[in-house]
PDB file of N, CA and C in Angstrom:
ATOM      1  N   UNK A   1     170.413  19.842 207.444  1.00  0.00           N
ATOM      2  CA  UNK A   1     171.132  18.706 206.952  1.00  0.00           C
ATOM      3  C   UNK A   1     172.623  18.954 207.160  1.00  0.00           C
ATOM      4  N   UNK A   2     173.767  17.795 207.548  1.00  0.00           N
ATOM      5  CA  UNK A   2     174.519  17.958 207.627  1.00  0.00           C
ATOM      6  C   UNK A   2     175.420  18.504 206.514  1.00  0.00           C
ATOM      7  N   UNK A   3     176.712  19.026 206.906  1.00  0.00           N
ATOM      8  CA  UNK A   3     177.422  19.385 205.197  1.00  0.00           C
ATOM      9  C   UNK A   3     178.433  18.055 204.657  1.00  0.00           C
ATOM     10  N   UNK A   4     178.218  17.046 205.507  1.00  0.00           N
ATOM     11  CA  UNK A   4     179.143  15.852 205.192  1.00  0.00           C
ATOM     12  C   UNK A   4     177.783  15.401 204.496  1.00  0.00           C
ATOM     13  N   UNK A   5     176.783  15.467 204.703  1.00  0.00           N
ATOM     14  CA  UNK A   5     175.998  14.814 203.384  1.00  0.00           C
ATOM     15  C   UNK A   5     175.728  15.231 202.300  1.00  0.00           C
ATOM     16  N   UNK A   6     175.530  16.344 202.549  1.00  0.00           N
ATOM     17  CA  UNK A   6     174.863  17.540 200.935  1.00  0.00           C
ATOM     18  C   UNK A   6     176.146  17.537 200.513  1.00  0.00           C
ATOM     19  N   UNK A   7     177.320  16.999 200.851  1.00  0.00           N
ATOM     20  CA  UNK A   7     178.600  17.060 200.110  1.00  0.00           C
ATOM     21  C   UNK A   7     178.837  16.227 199.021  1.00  0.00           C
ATOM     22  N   UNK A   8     177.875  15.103 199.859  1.00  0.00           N
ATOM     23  CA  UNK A   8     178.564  13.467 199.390  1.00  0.00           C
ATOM     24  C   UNK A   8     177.666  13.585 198.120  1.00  0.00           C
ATOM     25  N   UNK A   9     178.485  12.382 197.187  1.00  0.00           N
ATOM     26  CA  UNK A   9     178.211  11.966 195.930  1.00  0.00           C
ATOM     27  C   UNK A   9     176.969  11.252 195.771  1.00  0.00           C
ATOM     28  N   UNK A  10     177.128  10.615 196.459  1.00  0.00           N
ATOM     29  CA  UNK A  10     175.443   9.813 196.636  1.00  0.00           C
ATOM     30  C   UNK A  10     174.128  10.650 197.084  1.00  0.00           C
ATOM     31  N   UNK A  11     174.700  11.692 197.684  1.00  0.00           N
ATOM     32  CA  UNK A  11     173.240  12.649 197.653  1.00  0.00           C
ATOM     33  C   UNK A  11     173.076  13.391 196.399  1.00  0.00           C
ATOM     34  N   UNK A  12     173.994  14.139 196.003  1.00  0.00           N
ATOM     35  CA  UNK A  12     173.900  15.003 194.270  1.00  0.00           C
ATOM     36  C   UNK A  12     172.883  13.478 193.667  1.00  0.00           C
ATOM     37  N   UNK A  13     173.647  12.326 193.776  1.00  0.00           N
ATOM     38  CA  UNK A  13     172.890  11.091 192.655  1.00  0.00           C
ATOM     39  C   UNK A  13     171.281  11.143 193.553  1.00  0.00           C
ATOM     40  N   UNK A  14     171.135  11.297 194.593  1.00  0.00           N
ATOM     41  CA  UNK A  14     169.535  11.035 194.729  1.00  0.00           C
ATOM     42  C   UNK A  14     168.948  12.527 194.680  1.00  0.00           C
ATOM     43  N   UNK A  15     168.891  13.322 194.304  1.00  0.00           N
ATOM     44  CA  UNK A  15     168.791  14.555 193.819  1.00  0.00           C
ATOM     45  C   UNK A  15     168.330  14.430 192.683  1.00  0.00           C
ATOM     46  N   UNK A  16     169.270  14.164 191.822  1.00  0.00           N
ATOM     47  CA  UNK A  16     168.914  14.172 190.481  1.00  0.00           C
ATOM     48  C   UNK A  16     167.865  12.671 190.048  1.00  0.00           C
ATOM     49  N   UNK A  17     168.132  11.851 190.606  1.00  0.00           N
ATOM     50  CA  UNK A  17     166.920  10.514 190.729  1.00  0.00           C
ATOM     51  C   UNK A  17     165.743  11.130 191.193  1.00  0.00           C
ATOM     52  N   UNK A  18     165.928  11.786 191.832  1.00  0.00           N
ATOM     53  CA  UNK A  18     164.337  12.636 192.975  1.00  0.00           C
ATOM     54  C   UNK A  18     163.883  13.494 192.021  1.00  0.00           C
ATOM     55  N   UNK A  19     164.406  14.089 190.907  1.00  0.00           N
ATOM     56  CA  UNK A  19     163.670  15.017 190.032  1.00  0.00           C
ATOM     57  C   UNK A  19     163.682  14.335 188.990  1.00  0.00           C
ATOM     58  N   UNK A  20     163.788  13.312 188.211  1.00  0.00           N
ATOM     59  CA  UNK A  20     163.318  12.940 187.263  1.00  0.00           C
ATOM     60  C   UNK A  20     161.350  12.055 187.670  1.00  0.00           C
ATOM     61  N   UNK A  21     162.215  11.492 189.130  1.00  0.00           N
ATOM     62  CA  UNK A  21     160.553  11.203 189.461  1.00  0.00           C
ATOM     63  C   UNK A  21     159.630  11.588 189.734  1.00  0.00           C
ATOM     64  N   UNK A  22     159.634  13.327 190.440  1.00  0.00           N
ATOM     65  CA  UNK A  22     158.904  14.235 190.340  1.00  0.00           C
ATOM     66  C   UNK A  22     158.658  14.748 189.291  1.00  0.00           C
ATOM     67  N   UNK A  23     159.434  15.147 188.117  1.00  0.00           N
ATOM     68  CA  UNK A  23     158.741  14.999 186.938  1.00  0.00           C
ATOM     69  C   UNK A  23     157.605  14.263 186.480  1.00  0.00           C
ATOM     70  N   UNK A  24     157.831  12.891 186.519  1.00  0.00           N
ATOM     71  CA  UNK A  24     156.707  12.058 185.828  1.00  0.00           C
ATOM     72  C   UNK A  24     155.779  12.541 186.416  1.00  0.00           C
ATOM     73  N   UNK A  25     155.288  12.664 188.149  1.00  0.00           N
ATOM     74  CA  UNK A  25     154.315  12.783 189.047  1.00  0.00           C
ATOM     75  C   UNK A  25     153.788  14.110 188.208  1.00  0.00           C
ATOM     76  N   UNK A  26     154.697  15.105 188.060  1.00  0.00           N
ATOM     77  CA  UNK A  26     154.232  16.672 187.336  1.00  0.00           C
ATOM     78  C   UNK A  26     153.601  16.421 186.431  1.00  0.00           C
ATOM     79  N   UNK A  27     153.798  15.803 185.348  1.00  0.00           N
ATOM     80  CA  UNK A  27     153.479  15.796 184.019  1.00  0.00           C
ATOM     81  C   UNK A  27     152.289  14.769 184.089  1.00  0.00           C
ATOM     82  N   UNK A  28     151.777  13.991 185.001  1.00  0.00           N
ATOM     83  CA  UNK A  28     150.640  13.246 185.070  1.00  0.00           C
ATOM     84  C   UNK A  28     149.493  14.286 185.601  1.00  0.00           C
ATOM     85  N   UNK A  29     149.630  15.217 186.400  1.00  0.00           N
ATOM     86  CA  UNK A  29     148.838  15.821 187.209  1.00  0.00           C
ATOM     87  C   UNK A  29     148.442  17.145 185.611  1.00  0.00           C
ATOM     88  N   UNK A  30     149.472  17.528 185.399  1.00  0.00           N
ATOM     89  CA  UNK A  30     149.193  18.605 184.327  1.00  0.00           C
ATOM     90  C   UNK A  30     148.811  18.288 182.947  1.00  0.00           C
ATOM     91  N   UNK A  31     149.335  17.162 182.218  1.00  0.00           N
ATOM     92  CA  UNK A  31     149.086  16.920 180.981  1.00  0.00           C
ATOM     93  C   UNK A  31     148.263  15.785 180.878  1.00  0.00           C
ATOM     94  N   UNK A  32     149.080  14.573 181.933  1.00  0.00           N
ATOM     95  CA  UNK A  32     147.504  13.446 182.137  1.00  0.00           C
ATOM     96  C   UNK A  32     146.322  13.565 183.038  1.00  0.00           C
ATOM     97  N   UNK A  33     146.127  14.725 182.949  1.00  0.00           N
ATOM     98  CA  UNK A  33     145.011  15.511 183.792  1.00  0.00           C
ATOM     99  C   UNK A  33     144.512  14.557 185.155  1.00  0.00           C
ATOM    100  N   UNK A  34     145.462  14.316 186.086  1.00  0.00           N
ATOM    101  CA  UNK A  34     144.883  13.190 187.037  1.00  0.00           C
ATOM    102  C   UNK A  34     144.984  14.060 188.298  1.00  0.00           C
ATOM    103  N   UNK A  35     145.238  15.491 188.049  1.00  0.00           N
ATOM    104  CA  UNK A  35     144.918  16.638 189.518  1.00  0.00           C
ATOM    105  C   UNK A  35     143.585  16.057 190.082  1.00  0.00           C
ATOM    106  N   UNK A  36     142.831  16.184 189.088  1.00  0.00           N
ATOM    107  CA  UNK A  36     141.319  15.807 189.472  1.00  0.00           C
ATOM    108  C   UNK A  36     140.938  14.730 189.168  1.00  0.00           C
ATOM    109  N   UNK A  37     140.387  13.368 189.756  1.00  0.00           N
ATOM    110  CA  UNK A  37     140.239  12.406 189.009  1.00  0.00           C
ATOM    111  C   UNK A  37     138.524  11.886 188.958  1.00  0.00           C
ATOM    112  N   UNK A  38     138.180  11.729 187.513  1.00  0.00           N
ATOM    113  CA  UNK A  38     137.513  11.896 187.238  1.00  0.00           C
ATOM    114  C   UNK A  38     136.608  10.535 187.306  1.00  0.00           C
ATOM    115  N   UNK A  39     136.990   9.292 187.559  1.00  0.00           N
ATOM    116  CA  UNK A  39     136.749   8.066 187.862  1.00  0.00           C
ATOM    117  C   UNK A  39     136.581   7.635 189.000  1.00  0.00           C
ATOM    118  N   UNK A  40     135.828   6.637 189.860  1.00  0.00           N
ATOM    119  CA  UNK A  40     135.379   6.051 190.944  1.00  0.00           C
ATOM    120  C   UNK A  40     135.818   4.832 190.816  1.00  0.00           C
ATOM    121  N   UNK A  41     136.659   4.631 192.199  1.00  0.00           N
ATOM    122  CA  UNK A  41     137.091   3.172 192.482  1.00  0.00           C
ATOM    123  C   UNK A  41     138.787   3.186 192.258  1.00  0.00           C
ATOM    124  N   UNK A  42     139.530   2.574 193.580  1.00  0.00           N
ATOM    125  CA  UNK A  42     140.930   2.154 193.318  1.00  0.00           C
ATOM    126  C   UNK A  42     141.067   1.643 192.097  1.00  0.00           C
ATOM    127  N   UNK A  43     140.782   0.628 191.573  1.00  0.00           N
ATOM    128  CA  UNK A  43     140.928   0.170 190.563  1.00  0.00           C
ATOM    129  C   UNK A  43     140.908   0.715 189.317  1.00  0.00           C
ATOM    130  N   UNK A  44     139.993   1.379 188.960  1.00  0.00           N
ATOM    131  CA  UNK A  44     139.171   2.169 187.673  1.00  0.00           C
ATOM    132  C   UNK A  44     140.688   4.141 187.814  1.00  0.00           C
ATOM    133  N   UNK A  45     140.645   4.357 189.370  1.00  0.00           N
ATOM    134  CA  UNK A  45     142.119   5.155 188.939  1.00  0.00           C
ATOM    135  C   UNK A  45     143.265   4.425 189.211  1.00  0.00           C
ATOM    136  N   UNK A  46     143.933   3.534 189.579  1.00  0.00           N
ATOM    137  CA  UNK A  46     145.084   2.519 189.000  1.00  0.00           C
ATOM    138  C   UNK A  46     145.081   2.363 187.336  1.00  0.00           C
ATOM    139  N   UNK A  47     144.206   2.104 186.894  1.00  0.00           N
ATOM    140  CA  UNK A  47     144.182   2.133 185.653  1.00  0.00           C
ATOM    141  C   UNK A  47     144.308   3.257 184.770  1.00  0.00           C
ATOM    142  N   UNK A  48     143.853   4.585 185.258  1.00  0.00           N
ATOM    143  CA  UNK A  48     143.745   5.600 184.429  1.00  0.00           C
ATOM    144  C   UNK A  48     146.075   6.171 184.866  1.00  0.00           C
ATOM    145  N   UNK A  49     146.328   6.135 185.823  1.00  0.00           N
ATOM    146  CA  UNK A  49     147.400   6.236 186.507  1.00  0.00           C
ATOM    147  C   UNK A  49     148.803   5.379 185.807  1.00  0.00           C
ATOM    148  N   UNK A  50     148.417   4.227 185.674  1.00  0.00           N
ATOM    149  CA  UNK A  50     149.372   3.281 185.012  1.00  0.00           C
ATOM    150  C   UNK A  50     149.581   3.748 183.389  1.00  0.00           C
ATOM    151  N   UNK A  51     148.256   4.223 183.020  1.00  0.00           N
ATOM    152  CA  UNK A  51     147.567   4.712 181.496  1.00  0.00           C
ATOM    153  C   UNK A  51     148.802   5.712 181.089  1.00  0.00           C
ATOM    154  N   UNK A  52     148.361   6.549 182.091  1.00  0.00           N
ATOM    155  CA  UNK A  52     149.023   8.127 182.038  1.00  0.00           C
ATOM    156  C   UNK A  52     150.691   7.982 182.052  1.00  0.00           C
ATOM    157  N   UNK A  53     151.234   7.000 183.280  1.00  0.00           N
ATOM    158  CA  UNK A  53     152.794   6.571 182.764  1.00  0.00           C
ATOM    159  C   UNK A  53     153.026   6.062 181.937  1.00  0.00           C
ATOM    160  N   UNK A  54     152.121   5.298 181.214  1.00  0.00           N
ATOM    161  CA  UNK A  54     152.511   4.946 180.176  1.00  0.00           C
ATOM    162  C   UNK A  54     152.805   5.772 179.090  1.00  0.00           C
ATOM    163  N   UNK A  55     151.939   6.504 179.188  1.00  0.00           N
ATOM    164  CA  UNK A  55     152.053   7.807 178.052  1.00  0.00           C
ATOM    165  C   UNK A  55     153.455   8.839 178.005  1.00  0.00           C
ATOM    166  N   UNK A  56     153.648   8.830 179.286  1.00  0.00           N
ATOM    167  CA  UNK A  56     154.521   9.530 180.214  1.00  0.00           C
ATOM    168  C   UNK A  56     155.819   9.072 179.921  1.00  0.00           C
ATOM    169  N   UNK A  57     155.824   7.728 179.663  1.00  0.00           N
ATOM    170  CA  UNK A  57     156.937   6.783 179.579  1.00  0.00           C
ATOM    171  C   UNK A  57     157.189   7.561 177.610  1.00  0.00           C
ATOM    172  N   UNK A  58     156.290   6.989 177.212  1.00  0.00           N
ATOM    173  CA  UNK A  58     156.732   7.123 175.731  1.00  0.00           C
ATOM    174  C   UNK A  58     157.001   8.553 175.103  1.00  0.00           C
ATOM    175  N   UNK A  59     156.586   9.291 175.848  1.00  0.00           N
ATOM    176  CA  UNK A  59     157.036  11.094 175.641  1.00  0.00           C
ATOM    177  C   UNK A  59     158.521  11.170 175.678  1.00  0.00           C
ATOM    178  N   UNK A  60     158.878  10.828 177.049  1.00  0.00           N
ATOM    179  CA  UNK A  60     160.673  10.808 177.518  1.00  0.00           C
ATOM    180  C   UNK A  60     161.153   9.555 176.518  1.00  0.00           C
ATOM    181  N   UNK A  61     161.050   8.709 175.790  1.00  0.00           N
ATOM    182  CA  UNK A  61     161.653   7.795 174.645  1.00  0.00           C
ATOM    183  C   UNK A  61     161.664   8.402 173.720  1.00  0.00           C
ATOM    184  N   UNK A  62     160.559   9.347 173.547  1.00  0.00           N
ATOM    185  CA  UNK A  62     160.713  10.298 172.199  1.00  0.00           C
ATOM    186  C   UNK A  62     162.082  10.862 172.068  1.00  0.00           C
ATOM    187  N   UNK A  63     161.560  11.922 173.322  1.00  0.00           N
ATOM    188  CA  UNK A  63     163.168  13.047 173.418  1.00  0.00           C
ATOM    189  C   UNK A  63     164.377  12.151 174.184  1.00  0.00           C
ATOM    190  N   UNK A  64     164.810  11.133 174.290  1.00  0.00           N
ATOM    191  CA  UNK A  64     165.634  10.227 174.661  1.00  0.00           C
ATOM    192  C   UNK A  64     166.057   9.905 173.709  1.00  0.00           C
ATOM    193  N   UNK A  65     165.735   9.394 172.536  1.00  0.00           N
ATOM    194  CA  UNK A  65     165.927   9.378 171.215  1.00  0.00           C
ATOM    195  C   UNK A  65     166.281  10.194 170.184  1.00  0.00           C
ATOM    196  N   UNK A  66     166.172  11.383 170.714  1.00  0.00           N
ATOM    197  CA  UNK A  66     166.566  12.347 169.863  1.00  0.00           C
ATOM    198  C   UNK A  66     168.220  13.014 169.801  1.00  0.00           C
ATOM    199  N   UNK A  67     168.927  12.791 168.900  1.00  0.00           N
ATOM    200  CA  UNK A  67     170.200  12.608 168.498  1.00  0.00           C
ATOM    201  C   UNK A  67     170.579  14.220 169.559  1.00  0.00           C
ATOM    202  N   UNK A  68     171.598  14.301 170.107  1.00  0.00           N
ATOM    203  CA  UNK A  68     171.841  16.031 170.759  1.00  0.00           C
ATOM    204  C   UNK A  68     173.397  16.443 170.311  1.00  0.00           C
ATOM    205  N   UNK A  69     173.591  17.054 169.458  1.00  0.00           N
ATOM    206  CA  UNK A  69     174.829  17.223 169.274  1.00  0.00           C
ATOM    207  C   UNK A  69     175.751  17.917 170.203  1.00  0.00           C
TER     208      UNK A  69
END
């Protein structure tokens, strides 16, 4: 990669955008157990998937919420 990009400001910002969304992906595979999926049919895992961000979603509102001095 060039060093006029890994310089620029807009790459540090998609960096740090790129790991909050690899997070969610992490934390679905490990805690919403969807490494392995245990359901048959696009549909039936869309659903378990959407489930799991959802869950995913309300974990990070928890600690988003939490006052940090």
């Amino acid at each position: 990669m060039p060093d006029a990009i890994a310089c620029s400001v807009g790459y540090a910002v998609s960096q740090q955008k790129r790991k909050l969304i690899e997070q969610g992906f992490g934390w679905v595979k490990t805690v919403g157990r969807m490494h392995q999926v245990m359901v048959r049919g696009l549909e039936k895992v869309d659903h378990l998937f959407v489930l799991n961000m959802a869950a995913y979603n309300l974990v990070r509102m928890r600690s988003l919420g939490q006052v940090r001095p």
